[in-house]
C-alpha atoms as a PDB file:
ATOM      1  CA  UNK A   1       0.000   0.000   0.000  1.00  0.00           C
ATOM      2  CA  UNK A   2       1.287   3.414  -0.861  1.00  0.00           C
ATOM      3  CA  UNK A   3       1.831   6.412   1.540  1.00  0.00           C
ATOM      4  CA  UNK A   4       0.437   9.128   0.290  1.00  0.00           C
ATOM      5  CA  UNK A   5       0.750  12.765   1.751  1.00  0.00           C
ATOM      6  CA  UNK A   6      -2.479  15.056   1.669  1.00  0.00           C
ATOM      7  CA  UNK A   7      -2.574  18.190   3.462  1.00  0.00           C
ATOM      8  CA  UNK A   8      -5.454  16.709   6.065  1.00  0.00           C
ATOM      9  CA  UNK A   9      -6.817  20.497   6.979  1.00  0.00           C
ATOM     10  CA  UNK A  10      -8.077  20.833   3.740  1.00  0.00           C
ATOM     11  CA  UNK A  11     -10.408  18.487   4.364  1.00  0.00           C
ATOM     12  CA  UNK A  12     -11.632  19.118   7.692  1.00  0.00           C
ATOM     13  CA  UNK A  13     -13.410  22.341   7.985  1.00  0.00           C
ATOM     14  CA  UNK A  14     -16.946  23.527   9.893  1.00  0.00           C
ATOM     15  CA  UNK A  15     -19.829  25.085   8.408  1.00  0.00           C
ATOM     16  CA  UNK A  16     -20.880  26.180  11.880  1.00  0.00           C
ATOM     17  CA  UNK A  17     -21.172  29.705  12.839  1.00  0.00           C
ATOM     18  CA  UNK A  18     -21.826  29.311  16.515  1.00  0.00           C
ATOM     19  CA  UNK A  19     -18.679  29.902  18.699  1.00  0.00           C
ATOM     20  CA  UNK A  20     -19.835  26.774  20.651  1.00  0.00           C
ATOM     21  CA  UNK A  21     -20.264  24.597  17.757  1.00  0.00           C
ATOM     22  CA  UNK A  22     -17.014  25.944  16.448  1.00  0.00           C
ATOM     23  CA  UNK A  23     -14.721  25.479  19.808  1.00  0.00           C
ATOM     24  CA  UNK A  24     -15.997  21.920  20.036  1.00  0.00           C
ATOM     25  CA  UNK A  25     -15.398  21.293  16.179  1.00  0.00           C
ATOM     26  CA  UNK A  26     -11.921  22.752  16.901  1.00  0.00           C
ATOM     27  CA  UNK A  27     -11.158  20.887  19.683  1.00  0.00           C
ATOM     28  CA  UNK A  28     -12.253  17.208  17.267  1.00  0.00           C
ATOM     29  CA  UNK A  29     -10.311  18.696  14.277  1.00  0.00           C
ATOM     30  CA  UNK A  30      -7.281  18.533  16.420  1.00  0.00           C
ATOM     31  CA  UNK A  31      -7.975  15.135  17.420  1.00  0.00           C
ATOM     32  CA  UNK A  32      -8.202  13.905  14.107  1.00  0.00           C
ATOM     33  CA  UNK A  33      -4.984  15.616  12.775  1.00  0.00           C
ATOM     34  CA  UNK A  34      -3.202  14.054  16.021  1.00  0.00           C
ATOM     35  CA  UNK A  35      -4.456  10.947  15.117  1.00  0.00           C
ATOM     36  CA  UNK A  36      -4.059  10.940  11.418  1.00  0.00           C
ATOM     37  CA  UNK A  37       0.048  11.599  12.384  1.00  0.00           C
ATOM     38  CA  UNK A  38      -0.155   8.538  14.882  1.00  0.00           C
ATOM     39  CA  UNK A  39      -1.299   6.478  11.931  1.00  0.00           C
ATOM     40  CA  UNK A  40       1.158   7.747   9.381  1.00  0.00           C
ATOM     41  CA  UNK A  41       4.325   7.066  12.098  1.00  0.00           C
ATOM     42  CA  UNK A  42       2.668   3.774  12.821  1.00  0.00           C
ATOM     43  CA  UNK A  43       2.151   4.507  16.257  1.00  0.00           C
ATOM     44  CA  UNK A  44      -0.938   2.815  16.386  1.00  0.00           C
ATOM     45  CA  UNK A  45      -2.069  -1.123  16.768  1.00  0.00           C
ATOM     46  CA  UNK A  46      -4.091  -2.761  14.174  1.00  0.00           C
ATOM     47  CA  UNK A  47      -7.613  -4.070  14.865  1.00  0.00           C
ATOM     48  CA  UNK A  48      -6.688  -7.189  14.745  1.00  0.00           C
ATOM     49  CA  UNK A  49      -3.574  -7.187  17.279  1.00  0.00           C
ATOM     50  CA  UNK A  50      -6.430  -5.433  19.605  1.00  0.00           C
ATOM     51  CA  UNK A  51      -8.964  -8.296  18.851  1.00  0.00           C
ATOM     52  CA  UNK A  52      -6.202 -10.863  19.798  1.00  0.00           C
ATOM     53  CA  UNK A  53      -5.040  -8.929  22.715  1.00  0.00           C
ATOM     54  CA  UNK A  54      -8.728  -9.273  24.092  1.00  0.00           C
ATOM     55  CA  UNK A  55      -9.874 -12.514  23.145  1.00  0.00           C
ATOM     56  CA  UNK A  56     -12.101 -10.890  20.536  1.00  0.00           C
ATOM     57  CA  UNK A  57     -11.277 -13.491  17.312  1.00  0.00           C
END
């Protein structure tokens, strides 16, 4: 499988013009980013390591 780079903020935006709506969509979009980067340095386990690790197969 190729790695391939996209710019992620391009694709996560808010249509919201409520400052609450838009601090809590803030607060996600940074989660997401953060977790997109885990998942491109591969610091992340797969779902099936996690299903072994709990007895879940």
């Amino acid at each position: 499988m190729e790695n391939i780079m996209v710019n992620q903020s391009k694709y996560v935006s808010s249509d919201f013009p409520e400052a609450t709506y838009q601090v809590a969509f803030e607060d996600l979009k940074k989660k997401i980013l953060v977790g997109h980067q885990e998942i491109i340095q591969g610091k992340v386990s797969s779902l099936a390591d996690a299903r072994k690790e709990f007895g879940l197969d």
